[in-house]
PDB file of N, CA and C in Angstrom:
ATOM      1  N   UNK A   1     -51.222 -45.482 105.978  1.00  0.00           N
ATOM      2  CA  UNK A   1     -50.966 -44.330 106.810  1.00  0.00           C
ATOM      3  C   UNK A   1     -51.166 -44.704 108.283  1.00  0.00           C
ATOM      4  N   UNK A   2     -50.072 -44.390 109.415  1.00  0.00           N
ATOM      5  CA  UNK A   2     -50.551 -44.983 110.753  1.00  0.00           C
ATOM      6  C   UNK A   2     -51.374 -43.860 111.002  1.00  0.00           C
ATOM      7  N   UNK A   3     -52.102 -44.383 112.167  1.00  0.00           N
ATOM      8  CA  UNK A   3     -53.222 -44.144 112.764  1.00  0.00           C
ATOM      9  C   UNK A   3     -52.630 -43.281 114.412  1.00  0.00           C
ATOM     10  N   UNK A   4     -53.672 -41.960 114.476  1.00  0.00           N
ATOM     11  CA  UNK A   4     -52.802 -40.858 115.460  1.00  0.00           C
ATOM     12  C   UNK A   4     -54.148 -41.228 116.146  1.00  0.00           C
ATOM     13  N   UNK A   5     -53.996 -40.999 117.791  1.00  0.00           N
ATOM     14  CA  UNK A   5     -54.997 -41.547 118.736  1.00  0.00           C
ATOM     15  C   UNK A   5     -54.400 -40.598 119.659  1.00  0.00           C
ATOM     16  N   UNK A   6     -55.529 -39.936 119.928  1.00  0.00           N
ATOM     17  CA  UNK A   6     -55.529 -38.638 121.129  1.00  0.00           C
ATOM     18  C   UNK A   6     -55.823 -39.484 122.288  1.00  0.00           C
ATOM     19  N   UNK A   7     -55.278 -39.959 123.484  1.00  0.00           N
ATOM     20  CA  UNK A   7     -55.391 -40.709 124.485  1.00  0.00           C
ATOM     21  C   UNK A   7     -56.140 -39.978 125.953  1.00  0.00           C
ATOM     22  N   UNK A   8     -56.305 -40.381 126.825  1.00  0.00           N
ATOM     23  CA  UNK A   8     -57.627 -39.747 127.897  1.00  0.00           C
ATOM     24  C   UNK A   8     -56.735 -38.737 128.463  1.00  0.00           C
ATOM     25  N   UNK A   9     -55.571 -39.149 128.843  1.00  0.00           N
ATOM     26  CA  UNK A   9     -54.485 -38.390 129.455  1.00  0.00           C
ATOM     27  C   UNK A   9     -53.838 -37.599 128.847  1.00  0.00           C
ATOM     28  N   UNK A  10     -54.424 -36.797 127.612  1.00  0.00           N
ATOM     29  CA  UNK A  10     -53.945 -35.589 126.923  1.00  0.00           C
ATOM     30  C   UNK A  10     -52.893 -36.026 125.571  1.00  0.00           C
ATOM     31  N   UNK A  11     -51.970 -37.139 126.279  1.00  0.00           N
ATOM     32  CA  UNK A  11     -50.939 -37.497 124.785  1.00  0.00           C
ATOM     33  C   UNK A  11     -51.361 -37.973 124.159  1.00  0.00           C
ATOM     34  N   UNK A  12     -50.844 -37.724 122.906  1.00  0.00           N
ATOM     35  CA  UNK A  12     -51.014 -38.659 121.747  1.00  0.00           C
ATOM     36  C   UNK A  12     -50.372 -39.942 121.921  1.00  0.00           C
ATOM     37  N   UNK A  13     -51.074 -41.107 121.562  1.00  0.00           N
ATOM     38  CA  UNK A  13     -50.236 -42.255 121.771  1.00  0.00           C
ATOM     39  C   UNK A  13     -48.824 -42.312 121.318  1.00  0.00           C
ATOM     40  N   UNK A  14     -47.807 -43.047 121.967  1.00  0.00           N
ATOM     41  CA  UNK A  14     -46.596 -42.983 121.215  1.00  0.00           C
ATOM     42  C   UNK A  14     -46.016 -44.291 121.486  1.00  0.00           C
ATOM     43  N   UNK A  15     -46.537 -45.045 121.841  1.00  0.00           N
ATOM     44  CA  UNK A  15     -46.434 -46.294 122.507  1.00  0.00           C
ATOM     45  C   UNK A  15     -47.497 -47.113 122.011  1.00  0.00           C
ATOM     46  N   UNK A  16     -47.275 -48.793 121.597  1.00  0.00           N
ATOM     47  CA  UNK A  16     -48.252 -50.035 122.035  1.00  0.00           C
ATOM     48  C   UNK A  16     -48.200 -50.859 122.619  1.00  0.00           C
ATOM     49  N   UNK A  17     -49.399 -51.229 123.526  1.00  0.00           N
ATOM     50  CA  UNK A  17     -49.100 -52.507 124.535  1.00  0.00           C
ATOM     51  C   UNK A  17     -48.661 -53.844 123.580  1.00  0.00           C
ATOM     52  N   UNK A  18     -48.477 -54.493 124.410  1.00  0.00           N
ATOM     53  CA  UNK A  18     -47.684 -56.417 124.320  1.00  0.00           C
ATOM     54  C   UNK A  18     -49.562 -56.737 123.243  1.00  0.00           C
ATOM     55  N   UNK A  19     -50.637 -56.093 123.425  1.00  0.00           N
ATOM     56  CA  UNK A  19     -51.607 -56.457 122.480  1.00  0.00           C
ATOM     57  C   UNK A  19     -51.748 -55.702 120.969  1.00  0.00           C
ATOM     58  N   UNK A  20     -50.638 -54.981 121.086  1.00  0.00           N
ATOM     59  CA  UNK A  20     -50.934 -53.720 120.044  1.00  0.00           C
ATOM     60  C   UNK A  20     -51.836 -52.381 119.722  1.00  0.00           C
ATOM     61  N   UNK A  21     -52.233 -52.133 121.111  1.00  0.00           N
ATOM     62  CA  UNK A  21     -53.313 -51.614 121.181  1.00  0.00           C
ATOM     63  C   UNK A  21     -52.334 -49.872 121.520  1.00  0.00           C
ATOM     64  N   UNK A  22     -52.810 -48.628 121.259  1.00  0.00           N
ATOM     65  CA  UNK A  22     -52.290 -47.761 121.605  1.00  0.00           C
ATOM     66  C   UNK A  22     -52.174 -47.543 122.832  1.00  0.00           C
ATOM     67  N   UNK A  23     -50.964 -46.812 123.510  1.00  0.00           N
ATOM     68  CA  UNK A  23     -50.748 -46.620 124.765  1.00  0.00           C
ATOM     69  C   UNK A  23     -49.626 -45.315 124.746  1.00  0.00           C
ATOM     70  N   UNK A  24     -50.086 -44.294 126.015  1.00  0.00           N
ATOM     71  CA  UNK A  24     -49.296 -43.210 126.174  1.00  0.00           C
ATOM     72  C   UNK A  24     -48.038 -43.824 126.936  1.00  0.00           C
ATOM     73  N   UNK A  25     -46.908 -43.838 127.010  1.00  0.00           N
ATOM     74  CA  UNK A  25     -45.455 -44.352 127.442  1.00  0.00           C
ATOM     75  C   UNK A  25     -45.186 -43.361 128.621  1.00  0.00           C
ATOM     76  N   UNK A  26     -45.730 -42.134 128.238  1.00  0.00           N
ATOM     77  CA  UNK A  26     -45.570 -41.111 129.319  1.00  0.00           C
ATOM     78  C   UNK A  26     -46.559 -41.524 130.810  1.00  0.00           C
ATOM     79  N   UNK A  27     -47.351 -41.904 130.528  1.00  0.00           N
ATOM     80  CA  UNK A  27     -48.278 -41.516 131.693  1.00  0.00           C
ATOM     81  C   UNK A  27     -48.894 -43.417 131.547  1.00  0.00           C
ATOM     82  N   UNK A  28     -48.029 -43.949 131.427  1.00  0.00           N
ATOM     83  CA  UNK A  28     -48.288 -45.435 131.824  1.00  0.00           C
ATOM     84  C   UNK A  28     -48.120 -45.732 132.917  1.00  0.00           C
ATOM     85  N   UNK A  29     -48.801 -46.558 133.850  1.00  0.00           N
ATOM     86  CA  UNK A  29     -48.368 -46.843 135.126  1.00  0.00           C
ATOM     87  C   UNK A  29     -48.236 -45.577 136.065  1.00  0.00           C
ATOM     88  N   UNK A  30     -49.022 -44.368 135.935  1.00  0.00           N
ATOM     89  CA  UNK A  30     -49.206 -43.436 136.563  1.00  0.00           C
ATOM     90  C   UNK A  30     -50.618 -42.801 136.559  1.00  0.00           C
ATOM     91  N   UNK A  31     -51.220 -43.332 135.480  1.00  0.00           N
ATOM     92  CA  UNK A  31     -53.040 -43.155 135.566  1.00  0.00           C
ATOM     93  C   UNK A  31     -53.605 -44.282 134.501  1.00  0.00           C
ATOM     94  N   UNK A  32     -54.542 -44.172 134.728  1.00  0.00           N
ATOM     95  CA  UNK A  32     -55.379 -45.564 133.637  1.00  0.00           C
ATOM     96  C   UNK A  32     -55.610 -44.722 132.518  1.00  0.00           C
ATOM     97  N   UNK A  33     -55.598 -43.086 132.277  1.00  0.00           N
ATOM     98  CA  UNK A  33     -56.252 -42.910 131.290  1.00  0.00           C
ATOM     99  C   UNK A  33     -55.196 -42.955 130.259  1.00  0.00           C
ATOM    100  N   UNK A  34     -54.068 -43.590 130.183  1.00  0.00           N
ATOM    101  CA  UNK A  34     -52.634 -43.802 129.117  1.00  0.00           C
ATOM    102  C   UNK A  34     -52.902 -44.548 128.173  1.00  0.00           C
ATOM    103  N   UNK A  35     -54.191 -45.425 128.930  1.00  0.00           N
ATOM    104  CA  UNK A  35     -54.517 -46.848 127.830  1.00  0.00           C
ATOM    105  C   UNK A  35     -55.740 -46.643 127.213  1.00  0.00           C
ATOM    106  N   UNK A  36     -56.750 -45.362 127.523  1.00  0.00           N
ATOM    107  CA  UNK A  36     -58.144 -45.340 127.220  1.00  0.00           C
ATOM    108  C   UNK A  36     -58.087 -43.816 126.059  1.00  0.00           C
ATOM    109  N   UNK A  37     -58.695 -44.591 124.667  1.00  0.00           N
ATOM    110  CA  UNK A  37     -58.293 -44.116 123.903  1.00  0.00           C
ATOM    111  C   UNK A  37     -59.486 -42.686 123.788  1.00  0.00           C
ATOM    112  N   UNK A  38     -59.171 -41.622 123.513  1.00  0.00           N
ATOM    113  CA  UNK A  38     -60.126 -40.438 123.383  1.00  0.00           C
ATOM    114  C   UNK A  38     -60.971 -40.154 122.113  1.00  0.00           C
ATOM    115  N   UNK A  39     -60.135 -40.077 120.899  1.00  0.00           N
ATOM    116  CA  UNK A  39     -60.397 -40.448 120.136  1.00  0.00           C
ATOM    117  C   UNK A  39     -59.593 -40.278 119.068  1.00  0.00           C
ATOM    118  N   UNK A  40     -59.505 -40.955 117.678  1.00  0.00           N
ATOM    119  CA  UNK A  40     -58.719 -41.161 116.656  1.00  0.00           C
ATOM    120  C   UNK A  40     -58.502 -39.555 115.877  1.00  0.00           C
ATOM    121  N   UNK A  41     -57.569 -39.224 115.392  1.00  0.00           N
ATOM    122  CA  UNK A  41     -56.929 -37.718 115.435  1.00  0.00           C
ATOM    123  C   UNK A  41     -56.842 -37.733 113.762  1.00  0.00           C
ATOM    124  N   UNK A  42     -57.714 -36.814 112.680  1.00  0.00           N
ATOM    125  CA  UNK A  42     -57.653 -36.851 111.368  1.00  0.00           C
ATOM    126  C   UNK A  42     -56.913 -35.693 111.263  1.00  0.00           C
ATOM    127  N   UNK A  43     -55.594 -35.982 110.430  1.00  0.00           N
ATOM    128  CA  UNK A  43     -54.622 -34.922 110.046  1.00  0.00           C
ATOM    129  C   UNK A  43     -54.568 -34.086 111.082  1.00  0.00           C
ATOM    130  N   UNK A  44     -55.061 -32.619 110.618  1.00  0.00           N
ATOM    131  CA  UNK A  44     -54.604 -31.965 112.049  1.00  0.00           C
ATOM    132  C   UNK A  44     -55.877 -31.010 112.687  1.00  0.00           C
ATOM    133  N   UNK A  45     -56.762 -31.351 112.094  1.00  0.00           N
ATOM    134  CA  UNK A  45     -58.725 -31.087 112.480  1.00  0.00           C
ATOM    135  C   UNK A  45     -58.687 -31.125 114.134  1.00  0.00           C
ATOM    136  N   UNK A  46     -59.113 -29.846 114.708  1.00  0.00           N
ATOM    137  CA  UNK A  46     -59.458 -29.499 115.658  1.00  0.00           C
ATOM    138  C   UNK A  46     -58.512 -28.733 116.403  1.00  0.00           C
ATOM    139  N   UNK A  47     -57.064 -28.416 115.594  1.00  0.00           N
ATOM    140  CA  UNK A  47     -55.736 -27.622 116.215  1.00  0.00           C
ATOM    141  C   UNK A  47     -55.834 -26.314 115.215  1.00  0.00           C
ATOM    142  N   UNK A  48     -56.979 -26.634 114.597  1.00  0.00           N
ATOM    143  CA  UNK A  48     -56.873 -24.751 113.849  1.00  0.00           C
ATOM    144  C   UNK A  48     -56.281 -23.718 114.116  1.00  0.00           C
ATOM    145  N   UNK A  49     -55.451 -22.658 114.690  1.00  0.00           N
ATOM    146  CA  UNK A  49     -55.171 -21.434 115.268  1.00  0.00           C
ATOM    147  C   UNK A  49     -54.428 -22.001 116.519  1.00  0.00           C
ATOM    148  N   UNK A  50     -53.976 -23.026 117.110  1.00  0.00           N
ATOM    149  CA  UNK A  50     -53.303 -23.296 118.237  1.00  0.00           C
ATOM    150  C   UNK A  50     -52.266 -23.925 117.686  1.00  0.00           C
ATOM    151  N   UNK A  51     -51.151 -23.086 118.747  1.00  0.00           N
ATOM    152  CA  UNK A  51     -49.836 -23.625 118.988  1.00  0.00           C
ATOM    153  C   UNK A  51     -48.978 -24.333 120.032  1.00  0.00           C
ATOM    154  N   UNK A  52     -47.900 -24.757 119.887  1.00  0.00           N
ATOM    155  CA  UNK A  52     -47.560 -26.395 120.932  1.00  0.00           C
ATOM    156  C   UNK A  52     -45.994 -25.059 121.075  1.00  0.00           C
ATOM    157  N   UNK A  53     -45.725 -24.972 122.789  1.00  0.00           N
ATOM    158  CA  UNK A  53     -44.547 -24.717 123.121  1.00  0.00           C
ATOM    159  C   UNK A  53     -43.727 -26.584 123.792  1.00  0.00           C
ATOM    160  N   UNK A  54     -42.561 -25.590 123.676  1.00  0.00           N
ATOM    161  CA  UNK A  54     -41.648 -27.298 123.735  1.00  0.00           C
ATOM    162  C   UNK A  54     -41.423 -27.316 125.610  1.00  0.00           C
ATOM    163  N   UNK A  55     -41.615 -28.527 126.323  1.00  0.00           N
ATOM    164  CA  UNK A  55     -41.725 -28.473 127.567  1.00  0.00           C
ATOM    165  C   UNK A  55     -40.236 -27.935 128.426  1.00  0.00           C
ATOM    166  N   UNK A  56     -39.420 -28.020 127.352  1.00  0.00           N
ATOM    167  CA  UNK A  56     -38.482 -27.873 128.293  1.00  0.00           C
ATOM    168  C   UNK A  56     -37.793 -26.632 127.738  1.00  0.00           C
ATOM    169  N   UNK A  57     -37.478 -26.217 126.112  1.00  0.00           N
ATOM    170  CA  UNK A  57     -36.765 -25.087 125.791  1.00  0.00           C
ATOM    171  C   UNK A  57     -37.886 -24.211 125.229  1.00  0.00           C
ATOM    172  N   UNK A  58     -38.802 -24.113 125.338  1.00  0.00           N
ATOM    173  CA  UNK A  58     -39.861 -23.113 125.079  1.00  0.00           C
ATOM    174  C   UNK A  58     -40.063 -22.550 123.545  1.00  0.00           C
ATOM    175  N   UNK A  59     -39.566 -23.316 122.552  1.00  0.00           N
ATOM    176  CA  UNK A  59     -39.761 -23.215 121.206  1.00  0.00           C
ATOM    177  C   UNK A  59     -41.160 -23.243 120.929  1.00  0.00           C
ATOM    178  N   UNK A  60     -41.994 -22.353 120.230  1.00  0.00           N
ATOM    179  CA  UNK A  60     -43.037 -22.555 119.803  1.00  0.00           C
ATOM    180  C   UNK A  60     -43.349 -22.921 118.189  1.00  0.00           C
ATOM    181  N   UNK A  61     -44.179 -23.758 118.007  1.00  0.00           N
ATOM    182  CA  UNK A  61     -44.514 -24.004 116.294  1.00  0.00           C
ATOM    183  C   UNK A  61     -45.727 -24.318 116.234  1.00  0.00           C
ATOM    184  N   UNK A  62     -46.462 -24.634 115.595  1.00  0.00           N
ATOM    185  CA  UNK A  62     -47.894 -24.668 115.411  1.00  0.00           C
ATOM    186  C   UNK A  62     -48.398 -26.095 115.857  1.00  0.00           C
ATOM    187  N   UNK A  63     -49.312 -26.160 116.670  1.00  0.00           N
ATOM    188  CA  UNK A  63     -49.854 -27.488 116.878  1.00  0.00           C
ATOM    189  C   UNK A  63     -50.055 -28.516 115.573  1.00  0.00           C
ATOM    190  N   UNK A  64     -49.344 -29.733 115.768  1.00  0.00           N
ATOM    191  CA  UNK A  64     -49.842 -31.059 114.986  1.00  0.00           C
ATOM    192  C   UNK A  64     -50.240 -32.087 116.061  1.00  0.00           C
ATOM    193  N   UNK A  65     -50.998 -32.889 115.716  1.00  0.00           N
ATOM    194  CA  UNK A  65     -51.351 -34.301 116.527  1.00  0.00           C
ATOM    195  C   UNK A  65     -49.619 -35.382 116.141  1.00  0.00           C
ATOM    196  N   UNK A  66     -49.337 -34.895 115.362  1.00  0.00           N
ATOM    197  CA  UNK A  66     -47.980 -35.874 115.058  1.00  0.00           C
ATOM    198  C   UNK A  66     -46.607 -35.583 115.470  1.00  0.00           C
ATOM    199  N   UNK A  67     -46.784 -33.788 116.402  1.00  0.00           N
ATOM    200  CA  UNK A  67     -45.503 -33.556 116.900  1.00  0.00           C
ATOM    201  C   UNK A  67     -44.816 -34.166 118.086  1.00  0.00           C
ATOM    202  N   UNK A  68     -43.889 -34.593 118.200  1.00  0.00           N
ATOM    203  CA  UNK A  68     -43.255 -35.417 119.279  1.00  0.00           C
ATOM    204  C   UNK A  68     -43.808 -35.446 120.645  1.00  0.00           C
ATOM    205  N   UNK A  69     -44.206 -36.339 121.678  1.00  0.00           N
ATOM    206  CA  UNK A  69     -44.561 -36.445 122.461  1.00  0.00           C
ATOM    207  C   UNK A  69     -45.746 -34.990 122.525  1.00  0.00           C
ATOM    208  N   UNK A  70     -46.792 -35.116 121.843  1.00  0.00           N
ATOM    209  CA  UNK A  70     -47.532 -34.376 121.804  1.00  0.00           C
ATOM    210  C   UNK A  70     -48.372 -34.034 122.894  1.00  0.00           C
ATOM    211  N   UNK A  71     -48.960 -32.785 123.730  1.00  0.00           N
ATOM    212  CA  UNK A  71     -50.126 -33.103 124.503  1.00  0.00           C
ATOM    213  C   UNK A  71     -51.038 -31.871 124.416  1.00  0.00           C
ATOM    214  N   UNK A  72     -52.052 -32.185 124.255  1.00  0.00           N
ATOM    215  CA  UNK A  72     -53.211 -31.308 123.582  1.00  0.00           C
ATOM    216  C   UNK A  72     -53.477 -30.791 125.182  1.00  0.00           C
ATOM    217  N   UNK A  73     -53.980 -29.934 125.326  1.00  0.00           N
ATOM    218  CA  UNK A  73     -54.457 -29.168 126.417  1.00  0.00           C
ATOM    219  C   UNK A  73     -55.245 -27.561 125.727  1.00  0.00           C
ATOM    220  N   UNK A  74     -56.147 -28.226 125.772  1.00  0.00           N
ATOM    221  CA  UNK A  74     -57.428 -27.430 125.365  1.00  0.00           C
ATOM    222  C   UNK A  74     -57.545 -26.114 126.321  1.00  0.00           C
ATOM    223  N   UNK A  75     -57.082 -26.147 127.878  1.00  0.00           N
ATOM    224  CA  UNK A  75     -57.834 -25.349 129.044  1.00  0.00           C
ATOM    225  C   UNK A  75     -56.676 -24.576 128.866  1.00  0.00           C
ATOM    226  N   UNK A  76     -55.641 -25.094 128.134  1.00  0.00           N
ATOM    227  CA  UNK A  76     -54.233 -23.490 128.355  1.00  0.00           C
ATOM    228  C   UNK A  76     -54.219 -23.546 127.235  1.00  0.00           C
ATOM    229  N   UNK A  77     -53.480 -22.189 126.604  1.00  0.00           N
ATOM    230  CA  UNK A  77     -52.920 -21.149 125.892  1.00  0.00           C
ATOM    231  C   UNK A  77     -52.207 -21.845 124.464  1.00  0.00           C
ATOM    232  N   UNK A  78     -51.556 -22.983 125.340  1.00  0.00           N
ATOM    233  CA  UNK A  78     -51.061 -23.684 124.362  1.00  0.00           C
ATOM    234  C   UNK A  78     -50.715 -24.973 124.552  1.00  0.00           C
ATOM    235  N   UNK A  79     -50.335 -26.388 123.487  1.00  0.00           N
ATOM    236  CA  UNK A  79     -50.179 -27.037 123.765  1.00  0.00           C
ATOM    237  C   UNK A  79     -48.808 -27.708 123.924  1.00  0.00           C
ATOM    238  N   UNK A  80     -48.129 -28.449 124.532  1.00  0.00           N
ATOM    239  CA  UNK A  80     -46.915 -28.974 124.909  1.00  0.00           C
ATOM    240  C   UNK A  80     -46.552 -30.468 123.386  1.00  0.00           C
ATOM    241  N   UNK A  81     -45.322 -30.169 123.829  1.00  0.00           N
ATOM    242  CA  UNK A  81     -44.452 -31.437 122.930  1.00  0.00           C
ATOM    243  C   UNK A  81     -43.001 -31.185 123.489  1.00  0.00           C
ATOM    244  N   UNK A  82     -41.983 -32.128 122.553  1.00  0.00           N
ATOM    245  CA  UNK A  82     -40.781 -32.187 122.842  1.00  0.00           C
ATOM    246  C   UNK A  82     -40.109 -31.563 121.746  1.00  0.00           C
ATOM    247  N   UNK A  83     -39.203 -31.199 121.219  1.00  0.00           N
ATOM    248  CA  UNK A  83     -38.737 -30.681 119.818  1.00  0.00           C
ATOM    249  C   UNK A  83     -37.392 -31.300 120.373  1.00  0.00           C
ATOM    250  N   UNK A  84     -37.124 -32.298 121.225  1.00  0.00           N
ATOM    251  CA  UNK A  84     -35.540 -32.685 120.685  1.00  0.00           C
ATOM    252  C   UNK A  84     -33.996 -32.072 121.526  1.00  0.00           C
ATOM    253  N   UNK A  85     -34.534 -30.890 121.961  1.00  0.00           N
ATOM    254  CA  UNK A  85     -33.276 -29.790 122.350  1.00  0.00           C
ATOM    255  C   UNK A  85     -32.840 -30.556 123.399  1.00  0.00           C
ATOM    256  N   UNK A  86     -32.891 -31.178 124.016  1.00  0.00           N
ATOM    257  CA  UNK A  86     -31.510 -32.266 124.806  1.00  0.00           C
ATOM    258  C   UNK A  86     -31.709 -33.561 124.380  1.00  0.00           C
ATOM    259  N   UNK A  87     -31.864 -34.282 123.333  1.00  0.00           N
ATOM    260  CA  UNK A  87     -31.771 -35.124 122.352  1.00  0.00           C
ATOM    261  C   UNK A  87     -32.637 -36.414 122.915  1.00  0.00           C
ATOM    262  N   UNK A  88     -32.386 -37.489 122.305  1.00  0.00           N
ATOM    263  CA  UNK A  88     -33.948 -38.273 122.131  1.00  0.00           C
ATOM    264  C   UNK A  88     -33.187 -39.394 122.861  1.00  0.00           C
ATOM    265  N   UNK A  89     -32.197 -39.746 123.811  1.00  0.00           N
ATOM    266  CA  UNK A  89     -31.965 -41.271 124.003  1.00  0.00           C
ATOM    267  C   UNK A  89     -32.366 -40.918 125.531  1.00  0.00           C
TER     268      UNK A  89
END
């Protein structure tokens, strides 16, 4: 089963460095905390009752640590991801 890693900078890793080590792709080369891991994410423990709107078309679905470009944000309402709606390339 791979391994989900909540990163300092809110994303879930979705990226690994040239060492294999987890790394946020989003927020690489824009803060150090992309590479500093927060901590390792079991199933979906600690998203009880919170939901993830989509950053750009505002779809809401229930928070997972495994939804696309995930980002946990504890201090708002809800948390962010991508769901796809102008496609993935």
């Amino acid at each position: 089963m791979k391994k989900i890693y909540l990163m300092k900078c809110g994303h879930v890793a979705n990226a690994h460095d040239s060492y294999g080590n987890p790394v946020c792709a989003i927020c690489a080369g824009l803060t150090n905390l992309a590479d500093e891991v927060e901590k390792e994410c079991v199933k979906n423990v600690g998203l009880e009752g919170r939901i993830a709107k989509c950053a750009e078309c505002g779809v809401i679905t229930e928070s997972k640590w495994n939804l696309p470009f995930f980002e946990y944000c504890p201090k708002e309402d809800c948390d962010k991801y991508y769901d796809g709606c102008f496609g993935w390339n």
